[in-house]
C-alpha atoms as a PDB file:
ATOM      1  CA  UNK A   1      40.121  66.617 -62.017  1.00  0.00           C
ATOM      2  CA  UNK A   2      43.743  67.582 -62.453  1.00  0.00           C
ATOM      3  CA  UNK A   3      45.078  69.005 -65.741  1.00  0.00           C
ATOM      4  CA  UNK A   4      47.620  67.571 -67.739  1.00  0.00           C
ATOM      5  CA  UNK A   5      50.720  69.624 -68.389  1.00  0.00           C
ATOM      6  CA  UNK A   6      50.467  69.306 -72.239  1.00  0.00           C
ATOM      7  CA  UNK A   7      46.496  69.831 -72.066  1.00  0.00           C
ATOM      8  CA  UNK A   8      47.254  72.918 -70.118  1.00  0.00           C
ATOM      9  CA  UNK A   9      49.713  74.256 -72.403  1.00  0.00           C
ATOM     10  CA  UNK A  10      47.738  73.967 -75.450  1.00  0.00           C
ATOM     11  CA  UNK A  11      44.490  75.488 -73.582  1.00  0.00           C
ATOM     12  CA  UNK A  12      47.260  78.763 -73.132  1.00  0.00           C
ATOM     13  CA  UNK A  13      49.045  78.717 -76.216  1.00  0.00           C
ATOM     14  CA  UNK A  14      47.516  80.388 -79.180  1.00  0.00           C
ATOM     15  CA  UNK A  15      47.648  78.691 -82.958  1.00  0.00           C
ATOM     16  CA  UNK A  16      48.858  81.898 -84.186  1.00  0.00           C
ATOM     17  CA  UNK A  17      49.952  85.003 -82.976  1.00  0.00           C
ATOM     18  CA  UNK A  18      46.959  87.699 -82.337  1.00  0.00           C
ATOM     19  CA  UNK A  19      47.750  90.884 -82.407  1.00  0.00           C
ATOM     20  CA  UNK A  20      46.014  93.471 -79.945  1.00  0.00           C
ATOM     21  CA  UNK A  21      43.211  95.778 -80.892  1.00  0.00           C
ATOM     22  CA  UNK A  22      44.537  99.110 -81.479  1.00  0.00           C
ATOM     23  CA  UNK A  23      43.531 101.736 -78.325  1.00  0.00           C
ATOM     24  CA  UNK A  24      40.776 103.230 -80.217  1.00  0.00           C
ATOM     25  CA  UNK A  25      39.208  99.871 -81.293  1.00  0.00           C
ATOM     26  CA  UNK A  26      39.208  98.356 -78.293  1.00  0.00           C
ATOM     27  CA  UNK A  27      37.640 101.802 -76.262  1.00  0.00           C
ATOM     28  CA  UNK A  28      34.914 101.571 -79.013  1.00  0.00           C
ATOM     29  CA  UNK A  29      34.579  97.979 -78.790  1.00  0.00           C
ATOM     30  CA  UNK A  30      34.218  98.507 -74.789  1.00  0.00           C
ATOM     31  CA  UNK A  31      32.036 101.172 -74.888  1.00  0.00           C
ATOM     32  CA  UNK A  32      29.700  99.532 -77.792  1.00  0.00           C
ATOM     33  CA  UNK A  33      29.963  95.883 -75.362  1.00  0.00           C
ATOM     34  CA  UNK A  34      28.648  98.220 -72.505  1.00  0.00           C
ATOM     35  CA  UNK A  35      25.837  99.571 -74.037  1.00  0.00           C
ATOM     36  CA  UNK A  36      24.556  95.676 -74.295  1.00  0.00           C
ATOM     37  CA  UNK A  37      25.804  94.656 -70.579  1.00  0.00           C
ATOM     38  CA  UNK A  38      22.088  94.800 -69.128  1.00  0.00           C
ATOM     39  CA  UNK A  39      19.444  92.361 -70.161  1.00  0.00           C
ATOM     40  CA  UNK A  40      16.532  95.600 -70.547  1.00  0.00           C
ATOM     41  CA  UNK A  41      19.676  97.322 -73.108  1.00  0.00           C
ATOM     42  CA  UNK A  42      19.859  93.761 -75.002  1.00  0.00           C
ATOM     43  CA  UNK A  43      15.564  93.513 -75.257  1.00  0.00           C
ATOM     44  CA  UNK A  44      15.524  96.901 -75.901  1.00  0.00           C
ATOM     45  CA  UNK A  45      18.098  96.481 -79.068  1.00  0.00           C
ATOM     46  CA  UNK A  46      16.318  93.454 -80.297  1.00  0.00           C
ATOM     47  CA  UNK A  47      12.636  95.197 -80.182  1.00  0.00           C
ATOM     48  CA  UNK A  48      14.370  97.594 -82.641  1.00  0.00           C
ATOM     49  CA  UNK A  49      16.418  95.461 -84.376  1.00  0.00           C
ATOM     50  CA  UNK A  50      13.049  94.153 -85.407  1.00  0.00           C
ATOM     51  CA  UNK A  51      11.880  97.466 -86.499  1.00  0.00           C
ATOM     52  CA  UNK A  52      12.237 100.229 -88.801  1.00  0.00           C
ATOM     53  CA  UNK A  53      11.572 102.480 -85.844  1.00  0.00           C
ATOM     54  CA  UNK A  54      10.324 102.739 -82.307  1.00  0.00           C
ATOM     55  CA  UNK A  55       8.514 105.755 -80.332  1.00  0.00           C
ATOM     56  CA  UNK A  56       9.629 105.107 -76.387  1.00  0.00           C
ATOM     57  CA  UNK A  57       6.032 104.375 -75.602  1.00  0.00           C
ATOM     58  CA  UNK A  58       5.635 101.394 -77.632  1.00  0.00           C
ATOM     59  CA  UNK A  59       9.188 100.256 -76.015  1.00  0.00           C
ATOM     60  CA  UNK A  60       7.711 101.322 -72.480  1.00  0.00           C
ATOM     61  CA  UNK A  61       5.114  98.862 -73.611  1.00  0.00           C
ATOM     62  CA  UNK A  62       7.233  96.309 -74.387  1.00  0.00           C
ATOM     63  CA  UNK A  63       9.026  96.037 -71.572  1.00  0.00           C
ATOM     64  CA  UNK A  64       8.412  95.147 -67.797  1.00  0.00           C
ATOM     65  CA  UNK A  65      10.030  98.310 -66.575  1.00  0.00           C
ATOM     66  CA  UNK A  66       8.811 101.994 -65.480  1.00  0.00           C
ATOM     67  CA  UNK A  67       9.005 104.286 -67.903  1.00  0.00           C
ATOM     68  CA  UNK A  68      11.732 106.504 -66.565  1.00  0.00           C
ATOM     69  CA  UNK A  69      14.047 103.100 -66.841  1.00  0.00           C
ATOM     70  CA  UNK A  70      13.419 102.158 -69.999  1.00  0.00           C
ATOM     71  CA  UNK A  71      14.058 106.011 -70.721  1.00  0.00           C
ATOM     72  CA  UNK A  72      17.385 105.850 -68.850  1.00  0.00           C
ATOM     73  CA  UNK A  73      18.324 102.897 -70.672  1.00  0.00           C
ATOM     74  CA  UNK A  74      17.564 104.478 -74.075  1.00  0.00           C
ATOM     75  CA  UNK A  75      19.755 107.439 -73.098  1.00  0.00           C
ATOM     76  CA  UNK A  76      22.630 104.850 -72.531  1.00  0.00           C
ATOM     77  CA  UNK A  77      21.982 103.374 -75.760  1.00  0.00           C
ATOM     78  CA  UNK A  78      22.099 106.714 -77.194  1.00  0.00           C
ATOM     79  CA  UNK A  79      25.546 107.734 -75.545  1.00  0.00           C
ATOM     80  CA  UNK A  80      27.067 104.862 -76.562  1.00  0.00           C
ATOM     81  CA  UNK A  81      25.995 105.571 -80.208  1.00  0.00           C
ATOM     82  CA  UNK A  82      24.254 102.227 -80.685  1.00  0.00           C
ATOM     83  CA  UNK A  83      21.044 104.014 -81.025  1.00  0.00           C
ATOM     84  CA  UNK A  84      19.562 106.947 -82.444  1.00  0.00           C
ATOM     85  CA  UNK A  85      16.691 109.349 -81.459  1.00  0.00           C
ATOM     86  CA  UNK A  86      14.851 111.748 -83.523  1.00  0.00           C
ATOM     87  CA  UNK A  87      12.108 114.186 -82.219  1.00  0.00           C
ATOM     88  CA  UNK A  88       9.117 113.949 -84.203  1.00  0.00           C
ATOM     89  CA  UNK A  89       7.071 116.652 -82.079  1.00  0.00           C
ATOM     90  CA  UNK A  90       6.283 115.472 -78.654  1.00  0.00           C
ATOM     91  CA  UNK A  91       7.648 111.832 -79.263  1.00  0.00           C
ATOM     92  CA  UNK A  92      11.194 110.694 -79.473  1.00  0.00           C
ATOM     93  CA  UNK A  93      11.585 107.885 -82.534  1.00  0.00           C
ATOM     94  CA  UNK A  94      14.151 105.060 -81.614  1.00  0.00           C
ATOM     95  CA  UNK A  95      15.945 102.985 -84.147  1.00  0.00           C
ATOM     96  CA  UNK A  96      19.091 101.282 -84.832  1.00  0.00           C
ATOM     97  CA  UNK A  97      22.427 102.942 -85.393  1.00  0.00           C
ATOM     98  CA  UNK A  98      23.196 100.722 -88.224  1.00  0.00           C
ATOM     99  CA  UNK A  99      26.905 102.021 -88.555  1.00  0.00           C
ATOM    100  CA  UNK A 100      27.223 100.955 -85.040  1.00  0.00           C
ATOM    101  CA  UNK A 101      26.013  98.174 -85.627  1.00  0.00           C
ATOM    102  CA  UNK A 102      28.081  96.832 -88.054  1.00  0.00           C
ATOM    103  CA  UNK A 103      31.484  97.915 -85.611  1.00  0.00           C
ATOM    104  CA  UNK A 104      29.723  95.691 -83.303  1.00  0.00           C
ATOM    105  CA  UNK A 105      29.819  92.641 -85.319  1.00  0.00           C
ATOM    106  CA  UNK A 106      32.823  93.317 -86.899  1.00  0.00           C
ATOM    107  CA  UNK A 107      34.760  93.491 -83.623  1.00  0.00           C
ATOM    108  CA  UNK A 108      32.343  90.303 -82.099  1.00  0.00           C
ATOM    109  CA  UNK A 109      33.532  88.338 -85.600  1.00  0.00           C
ATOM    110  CA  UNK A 110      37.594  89.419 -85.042  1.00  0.00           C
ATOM    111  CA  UNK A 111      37.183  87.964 -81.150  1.00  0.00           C
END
C-alpha cells in the first residue's frame, strides 16, 4: 500500500523538538538495555523482581538452563549493575539493584 506524502511526513516529523540524551545517559541507558537483551537476563530479573533475594541455586532452579549459564548470565547482570551479589559463605545472594532500577525506568518513561 503506498504512503501518502502528508501521512509520511507526519509519521517523520516530531510534535516537538526532542532533545538527545546526553553521552553519559545514553551509554548507561545502552548498557542497562543490554543487560535485558536475552530472554534468560529478562526471567532472571523478573524471578528477583519478585523477591527480596535469590541464592543462584534457587534461580538455577527456576530456569531451563545449565547452571554455568544461568551463572554467566548473572555475571552480566552484575556488570551491568542491574544486579547485585553478596557472599553469604558458600552461596552468592542475588537481588535487585534498585538504583538501577529506577535509571531504567526513568530512561524507558523519557523514550
Amino acid at each position: 500500500m503506498a504512503r501518502t506524502k502528508a501521512a509520511s511526513q507526519a509519521c517523520c516529523t516530531p510534535s516537538e523538538k526532542l532533545a538527545l540524551p546526553d553521552v553519559a545517559g545514553a551509554e548507561e541507558l545502552a548498557k542497562l538495555a543490554w543487560a535485558l537483551a536475552h530472554p534468560a537476563r529478562v526471567r532472571i530479573v523478573r524471578l528477583l523482581l519478585s523477591r527480596t533475594s535469590c541464592v543462584c541455586g534457587e534461580i538455577v532452579a527456576e530456569m531451563p538452563l545449565a547452571q554455568s549459564t544461568v551463572s554467566q548470565h548473572l555475571k552480566i547482570l552484575k556488570e551491568t549493575g542491574l544486579v547485585q551479589g553478596e557472599i553469604d559463605g558458600p552461596r552468592v545472594c542475588y537481588c535487585i539493584n534498585q538504583d538501577a532500577m529506577t535509571k531504567l525506568k526513568e530512561f524507558i518513561a523519557e523514550m
